[in-house]
N, C-alpha and C. Protein backbone atom coordinates (compact mmCIF):
# COMPACT_ATOMS: atom_id res chain seq x y z
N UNK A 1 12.21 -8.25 90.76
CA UNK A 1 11.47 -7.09 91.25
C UNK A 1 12.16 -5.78 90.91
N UNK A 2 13.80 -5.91 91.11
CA UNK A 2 14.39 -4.41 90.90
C UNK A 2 14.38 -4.29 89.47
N UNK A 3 14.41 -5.41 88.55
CA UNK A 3 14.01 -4.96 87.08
C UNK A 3 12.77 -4.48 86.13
N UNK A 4 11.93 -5.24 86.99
CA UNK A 4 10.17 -4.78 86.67
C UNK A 4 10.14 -3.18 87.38
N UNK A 5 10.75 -2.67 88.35
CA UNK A 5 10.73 -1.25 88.99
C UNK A 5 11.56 -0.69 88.15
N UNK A 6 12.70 -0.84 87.09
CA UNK A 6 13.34 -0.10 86.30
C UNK A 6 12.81 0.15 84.97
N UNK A 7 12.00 -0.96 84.71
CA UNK A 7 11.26 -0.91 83.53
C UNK A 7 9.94 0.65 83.91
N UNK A 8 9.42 -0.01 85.04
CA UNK A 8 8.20 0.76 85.00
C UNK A 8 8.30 1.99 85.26
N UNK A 9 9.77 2.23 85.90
CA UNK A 9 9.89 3.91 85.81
C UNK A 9 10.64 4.31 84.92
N UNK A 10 10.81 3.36 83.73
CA UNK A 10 11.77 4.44 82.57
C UNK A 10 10.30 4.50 81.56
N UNK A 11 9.39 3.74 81.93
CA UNK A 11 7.95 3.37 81.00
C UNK A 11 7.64 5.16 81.69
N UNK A 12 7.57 5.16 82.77
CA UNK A 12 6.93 6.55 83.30
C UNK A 12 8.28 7.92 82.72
N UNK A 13 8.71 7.76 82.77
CA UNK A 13 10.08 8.77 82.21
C UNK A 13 9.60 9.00 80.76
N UNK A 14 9.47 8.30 79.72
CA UNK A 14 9.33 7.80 78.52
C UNK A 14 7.80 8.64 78.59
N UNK A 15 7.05 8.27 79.00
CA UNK A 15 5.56 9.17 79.02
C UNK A 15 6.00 10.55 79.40
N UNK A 16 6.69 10.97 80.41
CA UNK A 16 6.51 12.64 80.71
C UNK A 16 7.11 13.19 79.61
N UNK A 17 8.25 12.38 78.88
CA UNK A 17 8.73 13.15 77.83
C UNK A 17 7.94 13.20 76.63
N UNK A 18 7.40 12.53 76.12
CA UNK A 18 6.34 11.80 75.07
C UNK A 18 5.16 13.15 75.64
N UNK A 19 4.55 13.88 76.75
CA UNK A 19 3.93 15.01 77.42
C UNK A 19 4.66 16.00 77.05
N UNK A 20 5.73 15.80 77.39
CA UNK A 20 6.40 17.51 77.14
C UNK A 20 6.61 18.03 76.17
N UNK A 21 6.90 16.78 75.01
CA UNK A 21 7.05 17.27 73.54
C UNK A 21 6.20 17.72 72.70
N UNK A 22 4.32 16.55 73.57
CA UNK A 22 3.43 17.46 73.12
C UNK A 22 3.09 19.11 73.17
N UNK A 23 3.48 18.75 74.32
CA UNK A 23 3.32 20.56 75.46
C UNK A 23 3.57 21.26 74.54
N UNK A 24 4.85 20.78 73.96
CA UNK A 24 5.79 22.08 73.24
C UNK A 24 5.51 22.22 72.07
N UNK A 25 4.50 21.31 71.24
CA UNK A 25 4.66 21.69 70.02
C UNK A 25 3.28 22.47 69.88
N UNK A 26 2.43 22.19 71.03
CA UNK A 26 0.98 23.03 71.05
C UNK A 26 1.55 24.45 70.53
N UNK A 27 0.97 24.93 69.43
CA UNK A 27 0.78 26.42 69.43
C UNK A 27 0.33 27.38 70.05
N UNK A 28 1.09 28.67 70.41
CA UNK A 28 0.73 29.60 70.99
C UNK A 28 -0.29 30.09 70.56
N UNK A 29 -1.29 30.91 71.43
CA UNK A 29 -2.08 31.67 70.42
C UNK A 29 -2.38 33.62 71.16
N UNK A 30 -2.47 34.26 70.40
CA UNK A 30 -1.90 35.44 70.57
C UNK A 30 -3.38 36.32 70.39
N UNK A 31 -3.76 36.77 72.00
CA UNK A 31 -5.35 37.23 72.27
C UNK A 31 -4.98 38.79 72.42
N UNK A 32 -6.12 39.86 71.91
CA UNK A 32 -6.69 41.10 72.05
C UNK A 32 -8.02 41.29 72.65
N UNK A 33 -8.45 41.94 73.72
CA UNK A 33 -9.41 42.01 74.08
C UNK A 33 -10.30 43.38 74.00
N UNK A 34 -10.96 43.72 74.23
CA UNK A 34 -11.45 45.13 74.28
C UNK A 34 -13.03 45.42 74.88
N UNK A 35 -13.75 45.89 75.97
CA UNK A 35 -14.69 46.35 76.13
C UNK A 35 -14.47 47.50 76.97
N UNK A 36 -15.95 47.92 77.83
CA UNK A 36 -16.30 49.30 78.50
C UNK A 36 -15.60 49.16 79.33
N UNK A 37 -15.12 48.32 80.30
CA UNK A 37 -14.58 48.49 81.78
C UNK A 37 -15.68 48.36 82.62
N UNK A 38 -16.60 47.65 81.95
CA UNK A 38 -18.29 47.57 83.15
C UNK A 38 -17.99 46.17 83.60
N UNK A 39 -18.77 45.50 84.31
CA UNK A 39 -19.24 44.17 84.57
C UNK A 39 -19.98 43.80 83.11
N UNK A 40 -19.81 42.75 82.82
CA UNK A 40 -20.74 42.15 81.80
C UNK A 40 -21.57 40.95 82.54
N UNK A 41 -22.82 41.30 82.72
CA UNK A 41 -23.69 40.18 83.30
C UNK A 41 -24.02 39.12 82.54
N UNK A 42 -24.11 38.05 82.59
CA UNK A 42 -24.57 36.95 82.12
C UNK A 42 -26.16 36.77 81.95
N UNK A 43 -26.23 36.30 80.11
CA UNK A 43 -27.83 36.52 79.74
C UNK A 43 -27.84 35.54 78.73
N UNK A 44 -28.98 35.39 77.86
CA UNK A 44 -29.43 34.63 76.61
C UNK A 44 -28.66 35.34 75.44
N UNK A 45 -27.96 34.58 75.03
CA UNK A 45 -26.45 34.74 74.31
C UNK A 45 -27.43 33.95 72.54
N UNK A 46 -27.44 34.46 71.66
CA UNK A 46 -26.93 33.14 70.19
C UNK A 46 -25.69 33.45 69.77
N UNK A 47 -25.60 32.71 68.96
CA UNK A 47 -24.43 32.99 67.88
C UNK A 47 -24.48 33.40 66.39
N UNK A 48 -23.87 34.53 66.32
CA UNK A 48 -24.42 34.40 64.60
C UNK A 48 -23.09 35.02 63.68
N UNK A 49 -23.06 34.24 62.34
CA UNK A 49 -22.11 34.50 61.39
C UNK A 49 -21.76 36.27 61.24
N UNK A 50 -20.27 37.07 61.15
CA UNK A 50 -20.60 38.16 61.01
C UNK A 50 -20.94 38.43 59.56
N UNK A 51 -21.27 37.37 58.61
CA UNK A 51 -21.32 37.38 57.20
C UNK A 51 -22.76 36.10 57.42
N UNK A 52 -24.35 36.94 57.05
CA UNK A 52 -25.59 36.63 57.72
C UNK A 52 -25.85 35.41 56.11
N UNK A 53 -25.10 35.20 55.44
CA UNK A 53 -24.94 34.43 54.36
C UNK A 53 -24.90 33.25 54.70
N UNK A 54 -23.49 32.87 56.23
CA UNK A 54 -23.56 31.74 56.30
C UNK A 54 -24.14 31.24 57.82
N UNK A 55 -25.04 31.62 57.77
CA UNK A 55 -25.92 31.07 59.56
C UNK A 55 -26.52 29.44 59.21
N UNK A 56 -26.64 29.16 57.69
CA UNK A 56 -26.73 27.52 57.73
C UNK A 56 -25.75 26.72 57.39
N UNK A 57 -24.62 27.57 57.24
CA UNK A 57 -23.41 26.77 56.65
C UNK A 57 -22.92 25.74 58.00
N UNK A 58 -22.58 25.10 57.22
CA UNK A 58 -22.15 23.42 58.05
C UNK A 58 -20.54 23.52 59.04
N UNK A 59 -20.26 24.45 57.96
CA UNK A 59 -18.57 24.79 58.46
C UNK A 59 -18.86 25.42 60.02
N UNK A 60 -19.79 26.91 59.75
CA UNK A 60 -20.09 28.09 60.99
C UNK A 60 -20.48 27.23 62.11
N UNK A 61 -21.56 26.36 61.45
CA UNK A 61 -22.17 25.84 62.78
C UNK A 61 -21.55 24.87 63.62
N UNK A 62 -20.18 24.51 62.81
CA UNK A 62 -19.11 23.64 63.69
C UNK A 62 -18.51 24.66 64.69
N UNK A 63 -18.20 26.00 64.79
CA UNK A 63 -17.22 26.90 64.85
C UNK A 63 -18.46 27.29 66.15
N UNK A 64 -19.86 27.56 65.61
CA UNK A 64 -21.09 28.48 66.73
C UNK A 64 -21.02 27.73 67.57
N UNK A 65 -20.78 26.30 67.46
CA UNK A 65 -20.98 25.40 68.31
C UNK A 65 -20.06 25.19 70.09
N UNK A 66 -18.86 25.31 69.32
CA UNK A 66 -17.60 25.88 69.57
C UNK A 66 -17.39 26.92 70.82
N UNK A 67 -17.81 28.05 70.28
CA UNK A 67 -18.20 29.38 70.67
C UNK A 67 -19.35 29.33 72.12
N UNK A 68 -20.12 28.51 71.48
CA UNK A 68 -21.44 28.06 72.38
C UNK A 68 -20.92 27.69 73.46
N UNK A 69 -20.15 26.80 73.54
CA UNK A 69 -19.73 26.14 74.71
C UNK A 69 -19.03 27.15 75.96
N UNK A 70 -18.00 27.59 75.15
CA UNK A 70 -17.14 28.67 76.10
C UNK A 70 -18.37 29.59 76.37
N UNK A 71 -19.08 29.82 75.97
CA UNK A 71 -20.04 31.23 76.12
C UNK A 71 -20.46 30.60 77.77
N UNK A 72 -21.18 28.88 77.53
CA UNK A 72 -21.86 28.37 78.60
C UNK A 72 -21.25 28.26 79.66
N UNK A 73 -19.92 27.74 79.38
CA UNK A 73 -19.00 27.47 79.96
C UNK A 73 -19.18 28.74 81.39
N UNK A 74 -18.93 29.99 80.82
CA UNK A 74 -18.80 31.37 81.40
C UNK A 74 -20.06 31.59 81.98
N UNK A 75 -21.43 30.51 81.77
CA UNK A 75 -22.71 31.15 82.67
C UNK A 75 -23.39 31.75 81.51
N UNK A 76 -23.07 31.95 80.94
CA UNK A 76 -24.28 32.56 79.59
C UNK A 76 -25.38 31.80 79.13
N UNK A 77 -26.60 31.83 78.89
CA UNK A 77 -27.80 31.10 78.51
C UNK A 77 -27.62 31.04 76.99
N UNK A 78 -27.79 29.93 76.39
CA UNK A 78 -27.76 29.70 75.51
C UNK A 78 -29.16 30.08 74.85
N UNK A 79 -29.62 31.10 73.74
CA UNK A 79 -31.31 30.84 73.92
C UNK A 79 -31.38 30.35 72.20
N UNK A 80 -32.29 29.84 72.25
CA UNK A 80 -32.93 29.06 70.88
C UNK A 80 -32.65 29.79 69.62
N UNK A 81 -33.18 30.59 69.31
CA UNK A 81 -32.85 31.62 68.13
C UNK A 81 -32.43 33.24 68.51
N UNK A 82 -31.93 33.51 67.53
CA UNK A 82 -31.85 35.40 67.85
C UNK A 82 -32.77 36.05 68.42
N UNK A 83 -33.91 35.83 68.12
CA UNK A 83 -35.30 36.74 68.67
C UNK A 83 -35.15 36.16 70.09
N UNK A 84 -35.29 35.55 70.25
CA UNK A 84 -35.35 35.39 72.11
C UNK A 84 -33.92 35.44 73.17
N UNK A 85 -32.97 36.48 72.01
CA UNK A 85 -32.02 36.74 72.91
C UNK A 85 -31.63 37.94 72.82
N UNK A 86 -30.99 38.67 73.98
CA UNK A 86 -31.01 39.93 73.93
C UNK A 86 -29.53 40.36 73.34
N UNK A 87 -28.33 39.35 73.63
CA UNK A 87 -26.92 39.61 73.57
C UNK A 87 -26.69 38.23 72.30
N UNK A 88 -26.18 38.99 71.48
CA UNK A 88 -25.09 38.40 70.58
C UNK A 88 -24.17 37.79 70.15
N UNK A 89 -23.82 37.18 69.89
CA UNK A 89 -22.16 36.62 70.14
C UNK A 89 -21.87 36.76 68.23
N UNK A 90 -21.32 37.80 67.39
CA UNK A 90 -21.08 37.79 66.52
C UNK A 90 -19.32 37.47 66.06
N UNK A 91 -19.47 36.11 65.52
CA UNK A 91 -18.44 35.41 64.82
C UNK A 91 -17.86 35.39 63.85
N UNK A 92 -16.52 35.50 63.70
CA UNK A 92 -15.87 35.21 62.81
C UNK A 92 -14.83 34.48 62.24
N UNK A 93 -14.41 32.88 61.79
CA UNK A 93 -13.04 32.62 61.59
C UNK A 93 -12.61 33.03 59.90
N UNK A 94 -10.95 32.94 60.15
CA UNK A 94 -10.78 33.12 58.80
C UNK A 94 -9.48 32.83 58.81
N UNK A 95 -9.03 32.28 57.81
CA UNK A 95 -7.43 31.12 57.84
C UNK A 95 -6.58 31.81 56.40
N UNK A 96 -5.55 31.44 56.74
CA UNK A 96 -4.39 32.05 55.72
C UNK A 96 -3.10 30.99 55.87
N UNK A 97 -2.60 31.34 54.44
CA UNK A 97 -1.36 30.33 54.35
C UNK A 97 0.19 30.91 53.81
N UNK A 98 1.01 30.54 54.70
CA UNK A 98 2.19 31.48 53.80
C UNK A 98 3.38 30.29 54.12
N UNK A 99 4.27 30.50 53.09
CA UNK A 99 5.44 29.23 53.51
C UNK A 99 5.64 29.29 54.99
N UNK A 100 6.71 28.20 55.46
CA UNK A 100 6.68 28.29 57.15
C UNK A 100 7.93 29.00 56.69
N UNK A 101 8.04 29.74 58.32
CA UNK A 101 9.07 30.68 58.51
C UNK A 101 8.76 32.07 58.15
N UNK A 102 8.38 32.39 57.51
CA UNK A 102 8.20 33.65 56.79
C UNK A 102 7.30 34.43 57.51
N UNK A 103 7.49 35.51 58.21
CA UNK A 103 6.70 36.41 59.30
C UNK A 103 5.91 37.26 58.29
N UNK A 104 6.90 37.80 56.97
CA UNK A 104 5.93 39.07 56.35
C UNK A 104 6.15 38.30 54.88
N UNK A 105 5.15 39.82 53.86
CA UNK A 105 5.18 39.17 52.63
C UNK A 105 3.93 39.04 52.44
N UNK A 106 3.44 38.24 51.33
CA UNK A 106 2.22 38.17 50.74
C UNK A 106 2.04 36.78 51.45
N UNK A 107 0.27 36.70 51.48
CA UNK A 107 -0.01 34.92 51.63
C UNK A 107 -1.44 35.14 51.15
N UNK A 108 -1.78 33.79 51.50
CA UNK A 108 -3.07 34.21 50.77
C UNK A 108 -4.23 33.68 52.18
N UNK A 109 -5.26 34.19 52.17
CA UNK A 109 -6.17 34.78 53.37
C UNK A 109 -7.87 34.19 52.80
N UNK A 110 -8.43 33.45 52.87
CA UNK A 110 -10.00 33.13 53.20
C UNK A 110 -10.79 33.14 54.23
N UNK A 111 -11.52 33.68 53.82
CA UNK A 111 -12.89 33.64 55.20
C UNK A 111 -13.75 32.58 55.20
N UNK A 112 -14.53 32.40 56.32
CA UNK A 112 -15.44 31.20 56.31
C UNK A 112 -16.44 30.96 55.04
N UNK A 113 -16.07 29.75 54.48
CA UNK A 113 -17.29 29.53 53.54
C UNK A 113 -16.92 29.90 52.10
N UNK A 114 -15.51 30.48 51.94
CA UNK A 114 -15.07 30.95 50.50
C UNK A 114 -13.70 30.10 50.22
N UNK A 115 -14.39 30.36 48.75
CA UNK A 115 -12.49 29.74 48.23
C UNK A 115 -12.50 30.67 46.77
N UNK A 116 -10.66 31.00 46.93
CA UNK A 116 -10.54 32.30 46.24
C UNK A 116 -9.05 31.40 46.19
N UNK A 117 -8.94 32.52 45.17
CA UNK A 117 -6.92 32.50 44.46
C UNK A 117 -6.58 33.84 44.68
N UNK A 118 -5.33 33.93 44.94
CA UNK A 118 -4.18 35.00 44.88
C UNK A 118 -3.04 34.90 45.46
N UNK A 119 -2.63 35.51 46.14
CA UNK A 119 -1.16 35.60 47.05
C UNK A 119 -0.25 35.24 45.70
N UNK A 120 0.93 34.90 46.69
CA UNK A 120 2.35 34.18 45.62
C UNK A 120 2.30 33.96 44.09
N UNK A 121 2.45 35.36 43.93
CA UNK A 121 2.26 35.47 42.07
C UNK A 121 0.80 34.58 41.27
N UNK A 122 -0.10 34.69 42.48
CA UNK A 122 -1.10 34.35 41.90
C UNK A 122 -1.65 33.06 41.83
N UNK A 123 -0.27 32.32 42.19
CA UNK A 123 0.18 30.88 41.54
C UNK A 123 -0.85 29.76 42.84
N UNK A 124 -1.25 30.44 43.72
CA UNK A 124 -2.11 29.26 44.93
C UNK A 124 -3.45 29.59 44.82
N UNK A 125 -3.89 28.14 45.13
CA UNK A 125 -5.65 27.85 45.21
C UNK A 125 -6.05 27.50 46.15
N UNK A 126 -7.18 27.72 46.64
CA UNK A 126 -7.57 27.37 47.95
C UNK A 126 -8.90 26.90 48.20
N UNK A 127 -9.53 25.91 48.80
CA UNK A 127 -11.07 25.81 48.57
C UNK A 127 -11.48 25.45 50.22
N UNK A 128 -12.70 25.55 50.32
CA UNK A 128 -13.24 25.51 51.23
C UNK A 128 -12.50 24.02 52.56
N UNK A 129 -12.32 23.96 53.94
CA UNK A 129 -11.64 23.26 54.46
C UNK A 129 -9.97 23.81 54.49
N UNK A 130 -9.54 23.63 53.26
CA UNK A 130 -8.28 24.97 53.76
C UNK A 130 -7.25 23.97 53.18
N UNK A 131 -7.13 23.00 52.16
CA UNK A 131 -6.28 22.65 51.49
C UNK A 131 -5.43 23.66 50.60
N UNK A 132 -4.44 23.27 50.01
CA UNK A 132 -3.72 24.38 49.09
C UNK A 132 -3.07 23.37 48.16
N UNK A 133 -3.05 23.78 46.63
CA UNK A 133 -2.45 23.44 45.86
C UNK A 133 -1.57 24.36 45.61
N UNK A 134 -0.96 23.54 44.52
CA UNK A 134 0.47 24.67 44.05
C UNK A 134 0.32 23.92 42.19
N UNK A 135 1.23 24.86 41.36
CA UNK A 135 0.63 24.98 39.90
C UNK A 135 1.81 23.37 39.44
N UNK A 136 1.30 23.20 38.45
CA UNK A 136 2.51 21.56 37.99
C UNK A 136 3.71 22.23 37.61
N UNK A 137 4.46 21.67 38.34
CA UNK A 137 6.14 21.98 37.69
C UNK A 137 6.90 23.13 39.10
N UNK A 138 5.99 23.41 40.55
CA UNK A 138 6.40 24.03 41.37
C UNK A 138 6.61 23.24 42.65
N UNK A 139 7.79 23.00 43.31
CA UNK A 139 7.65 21.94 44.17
C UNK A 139 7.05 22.52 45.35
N UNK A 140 6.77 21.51 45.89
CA UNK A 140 5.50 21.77 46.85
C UNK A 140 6.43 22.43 48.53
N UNK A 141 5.83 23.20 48.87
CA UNK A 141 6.41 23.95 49.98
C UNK A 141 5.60 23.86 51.27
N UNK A 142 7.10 23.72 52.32
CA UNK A 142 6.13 23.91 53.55
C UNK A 142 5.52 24.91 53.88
N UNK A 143 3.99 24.56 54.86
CA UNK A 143 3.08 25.70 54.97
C UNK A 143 3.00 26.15 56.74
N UNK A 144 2.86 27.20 56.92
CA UNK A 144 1.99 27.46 57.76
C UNK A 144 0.72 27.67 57.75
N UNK A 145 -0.44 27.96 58.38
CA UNK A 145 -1.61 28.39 58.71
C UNK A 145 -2.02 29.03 59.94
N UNK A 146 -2.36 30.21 59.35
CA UNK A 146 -2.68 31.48 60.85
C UNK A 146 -4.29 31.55 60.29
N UNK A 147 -4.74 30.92 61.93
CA UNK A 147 -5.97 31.08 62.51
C UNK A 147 -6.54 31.90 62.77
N UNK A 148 -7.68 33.10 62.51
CA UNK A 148 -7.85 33.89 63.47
C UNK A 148 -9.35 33.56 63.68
N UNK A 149 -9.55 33.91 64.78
CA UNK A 149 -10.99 33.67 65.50
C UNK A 149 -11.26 35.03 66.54
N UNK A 150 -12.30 35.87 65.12
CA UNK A 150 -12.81 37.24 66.20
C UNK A 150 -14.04 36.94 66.74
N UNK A 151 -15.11 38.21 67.79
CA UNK A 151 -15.72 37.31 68.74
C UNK A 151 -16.58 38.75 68.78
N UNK A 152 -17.94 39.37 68.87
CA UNK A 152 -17.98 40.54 69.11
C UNK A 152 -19.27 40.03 70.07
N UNK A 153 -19.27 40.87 71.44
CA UNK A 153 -20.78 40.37 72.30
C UNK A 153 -21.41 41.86 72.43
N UNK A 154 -22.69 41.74 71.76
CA UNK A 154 -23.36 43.03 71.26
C UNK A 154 -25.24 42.74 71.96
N UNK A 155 -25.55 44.08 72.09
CA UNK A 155 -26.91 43.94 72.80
C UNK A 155 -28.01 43.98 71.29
N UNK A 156 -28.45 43.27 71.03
CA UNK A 156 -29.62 43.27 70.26
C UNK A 156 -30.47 44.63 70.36
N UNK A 157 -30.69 44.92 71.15
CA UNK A 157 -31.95 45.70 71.28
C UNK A 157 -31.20 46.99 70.82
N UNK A 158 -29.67 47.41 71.04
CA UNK A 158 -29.47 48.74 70.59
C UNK A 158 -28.31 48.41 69.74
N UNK A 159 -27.85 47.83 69.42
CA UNK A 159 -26.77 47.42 68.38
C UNK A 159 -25.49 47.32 69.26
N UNK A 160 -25.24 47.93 70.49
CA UNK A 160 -23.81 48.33 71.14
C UNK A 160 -23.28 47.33 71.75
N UNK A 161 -21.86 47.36 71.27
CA UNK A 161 -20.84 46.07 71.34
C UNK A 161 -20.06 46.48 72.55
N UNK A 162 -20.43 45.71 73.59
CA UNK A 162 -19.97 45.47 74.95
C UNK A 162 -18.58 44.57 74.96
N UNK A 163 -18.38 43.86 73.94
CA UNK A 163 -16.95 43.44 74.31
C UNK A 163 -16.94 42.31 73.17
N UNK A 164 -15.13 42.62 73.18
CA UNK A 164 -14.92 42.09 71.65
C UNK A 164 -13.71 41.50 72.07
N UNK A 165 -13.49 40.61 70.88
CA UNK A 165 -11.97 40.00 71.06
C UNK A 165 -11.44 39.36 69.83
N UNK A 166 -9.95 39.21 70.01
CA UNK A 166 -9.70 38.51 68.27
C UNK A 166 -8.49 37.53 69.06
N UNK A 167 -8.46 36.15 68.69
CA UNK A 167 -7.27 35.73 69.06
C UNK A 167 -6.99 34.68 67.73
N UNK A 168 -5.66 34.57 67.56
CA UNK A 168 -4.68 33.93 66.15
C UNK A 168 -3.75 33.08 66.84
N UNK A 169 -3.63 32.01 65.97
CA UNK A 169 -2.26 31.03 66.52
C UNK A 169 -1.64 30.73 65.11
N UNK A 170 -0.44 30.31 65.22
CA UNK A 170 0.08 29.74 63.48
C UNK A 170 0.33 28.07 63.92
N UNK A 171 -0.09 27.30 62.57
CA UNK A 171 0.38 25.91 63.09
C UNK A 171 0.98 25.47 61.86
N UNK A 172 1.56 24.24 62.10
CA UNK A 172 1.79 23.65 60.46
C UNK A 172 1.31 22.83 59.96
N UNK A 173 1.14 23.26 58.66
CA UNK A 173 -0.60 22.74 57.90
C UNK A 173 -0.40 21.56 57.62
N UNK A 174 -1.46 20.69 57.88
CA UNK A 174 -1.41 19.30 57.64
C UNK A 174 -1.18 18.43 59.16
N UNK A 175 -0.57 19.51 60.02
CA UNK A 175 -0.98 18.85 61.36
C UNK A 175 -2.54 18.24 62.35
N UNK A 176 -2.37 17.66 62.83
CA UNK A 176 -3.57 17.60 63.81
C UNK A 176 -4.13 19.07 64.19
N UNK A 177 -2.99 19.61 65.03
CA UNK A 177 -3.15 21.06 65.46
C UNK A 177 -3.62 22.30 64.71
N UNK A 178 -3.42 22.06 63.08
CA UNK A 178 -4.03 22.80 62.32
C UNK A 178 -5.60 22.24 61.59
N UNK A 179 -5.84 21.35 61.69
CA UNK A 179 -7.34 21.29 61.23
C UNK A 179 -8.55 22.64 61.81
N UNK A 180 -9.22 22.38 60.97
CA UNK A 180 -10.27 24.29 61.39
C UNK A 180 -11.18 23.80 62.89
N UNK A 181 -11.50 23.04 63.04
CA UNK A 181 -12.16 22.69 64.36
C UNK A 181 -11.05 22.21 65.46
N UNK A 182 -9.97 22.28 65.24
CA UNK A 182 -8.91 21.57 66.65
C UNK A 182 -8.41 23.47 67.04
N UNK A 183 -8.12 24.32 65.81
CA UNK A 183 -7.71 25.70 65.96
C UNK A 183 -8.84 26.49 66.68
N UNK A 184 -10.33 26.49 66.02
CA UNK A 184 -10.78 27.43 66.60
C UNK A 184 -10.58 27.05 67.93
N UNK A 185 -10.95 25.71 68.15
CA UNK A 185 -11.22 25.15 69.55
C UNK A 185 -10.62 25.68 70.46
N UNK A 186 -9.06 25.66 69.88
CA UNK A 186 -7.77 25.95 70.86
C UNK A 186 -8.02 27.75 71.14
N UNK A 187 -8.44 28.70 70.25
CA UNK A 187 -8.33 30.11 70.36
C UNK A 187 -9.82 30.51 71.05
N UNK A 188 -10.50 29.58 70.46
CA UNK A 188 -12.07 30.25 71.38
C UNK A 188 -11.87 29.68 73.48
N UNK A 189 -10.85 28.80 73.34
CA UNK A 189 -11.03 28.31 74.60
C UNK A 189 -9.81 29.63 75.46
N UNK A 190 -8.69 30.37 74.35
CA UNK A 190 -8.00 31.58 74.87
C UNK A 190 -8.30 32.35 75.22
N UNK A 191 -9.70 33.21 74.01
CA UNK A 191 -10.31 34.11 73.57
C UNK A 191 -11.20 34.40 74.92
N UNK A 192 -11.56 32.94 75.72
CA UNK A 192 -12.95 33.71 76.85
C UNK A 192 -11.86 33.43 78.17
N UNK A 193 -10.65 33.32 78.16
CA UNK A 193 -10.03 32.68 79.53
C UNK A 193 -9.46 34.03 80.01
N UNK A 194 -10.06 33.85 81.50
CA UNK A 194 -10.33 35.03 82.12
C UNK A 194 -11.15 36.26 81.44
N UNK A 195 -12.14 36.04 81.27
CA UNK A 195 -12.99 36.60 80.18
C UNK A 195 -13.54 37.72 81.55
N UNK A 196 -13.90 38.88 81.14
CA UNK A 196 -13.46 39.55 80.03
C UNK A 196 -12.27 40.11 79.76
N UNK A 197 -11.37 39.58 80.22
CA UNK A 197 -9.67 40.37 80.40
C UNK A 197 -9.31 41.55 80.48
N UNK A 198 -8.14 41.86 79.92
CA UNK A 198 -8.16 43.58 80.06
C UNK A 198 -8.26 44.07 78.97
N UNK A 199 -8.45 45.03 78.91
CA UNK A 199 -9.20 45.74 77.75
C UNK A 199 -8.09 46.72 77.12
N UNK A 200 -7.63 45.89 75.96
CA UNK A 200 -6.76 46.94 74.98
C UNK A 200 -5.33 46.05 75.55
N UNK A 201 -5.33 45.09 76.17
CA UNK A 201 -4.07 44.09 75.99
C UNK A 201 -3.78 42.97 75.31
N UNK A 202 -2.70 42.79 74.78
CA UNK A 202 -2.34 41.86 74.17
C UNK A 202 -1.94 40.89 74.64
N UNK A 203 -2.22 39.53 74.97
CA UNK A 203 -1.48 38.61 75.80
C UNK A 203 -1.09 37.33 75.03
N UNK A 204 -0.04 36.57 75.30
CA UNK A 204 -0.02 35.05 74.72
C UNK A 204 -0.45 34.04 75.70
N UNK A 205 -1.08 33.20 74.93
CA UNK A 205 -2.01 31.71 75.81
C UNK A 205 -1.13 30.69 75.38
N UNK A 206 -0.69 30.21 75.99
CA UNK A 206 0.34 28.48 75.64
C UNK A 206 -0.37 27.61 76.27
């Protein structure tokens, strides 16, 4: 009996740490908020690309989806299309890659739905999903990836943006934690916590 009780609490020891290490490797993510200082009432909310190119793209509508939830989450009506809603929810993600470690400097930066070359002498490619190559004969380097996920909630009927927000995390690419649907997830769930926050602060979410 006293050995089955030593087992089962080093089995439980062994789990909180196996928890904590997750804890710790979760990325921070680093929120801006900004509106009037009014109440924002809760109404018939859509979602729409801030680039009206991609409202059928497969990628956005993983991300609107996303968005959708926290919106509901907060009491907001979800309504069927744009025309039968009065408030907005205009979206944006967009991902970038620079070796790990490296705070400044060049990297290279895509928005939803594009794949482009530049950064690091030109030499990186990037395509849609957010892989990166490197040219033959350059050894392959560790990456980061900085998330950002902006958010703008605007009245249809007069264009005016009642409240906005941008929140970013960095992870390392090729993790779980960096795939494009585990990131937004993690920053759209920052982005509305304690929504509408304060206005013109910067805070970190762990």
């Amino acid at each position: 009996m006293i050995g089955n009780h030593l087992i089962s609490k080093a089995l439980l020891i062994g789990a909180a740490l196996a928890l904590a290490g997750c804890a710790a490797q979760m990325p921070e993510a680093r929120v801006t908020r900004f509106h009037l200082g009014q109440p924002i009432a809760p109404g018939q909310v859509t979602v729409e690309p801030r680039d009206p190119s991609l409202a059928k793209d497969l990628e956005f509508q993983s991300y609107a989806r996303i968005v959708r939830g926290e919106l509901d989450r907060l009491g907001f009506g979800i309504a069927p299309d744009l025309a039968k809603s009065e408030l907005v929810a205009v979206t944006e993600v967009s991902r970038s890659w620079r070796p790990s470690g490296q705070t400044r400097g060049s990297s290279l930066s895509i928005g939803l739905g594009g794949g482009s070359g530049g950064g690091w002498h030109g030499g990186t490619s990037v395509g849609l999903g957010g892989s990166v190559s490197f040219p033959i004969g350059r050894a392959k380097q560790r990456m980061d990836v900085l998330t950002q996920l902006s958010v703008q909630l605007k009245r249809r009927s007069e264009g005016t943006v009642i409240w906005e927000g941008r929140a970013e995390s960095v992870t390392r690419d090729g993790t779980p934690q960096a795939s494009p649907e585990a990131a937004v997830a993690r920053l759209a769930a920052a982005l509305f916590q304690g929504f509408p926050g304060r206005s013109g602060e910067t805070i970190t979410v762990k």
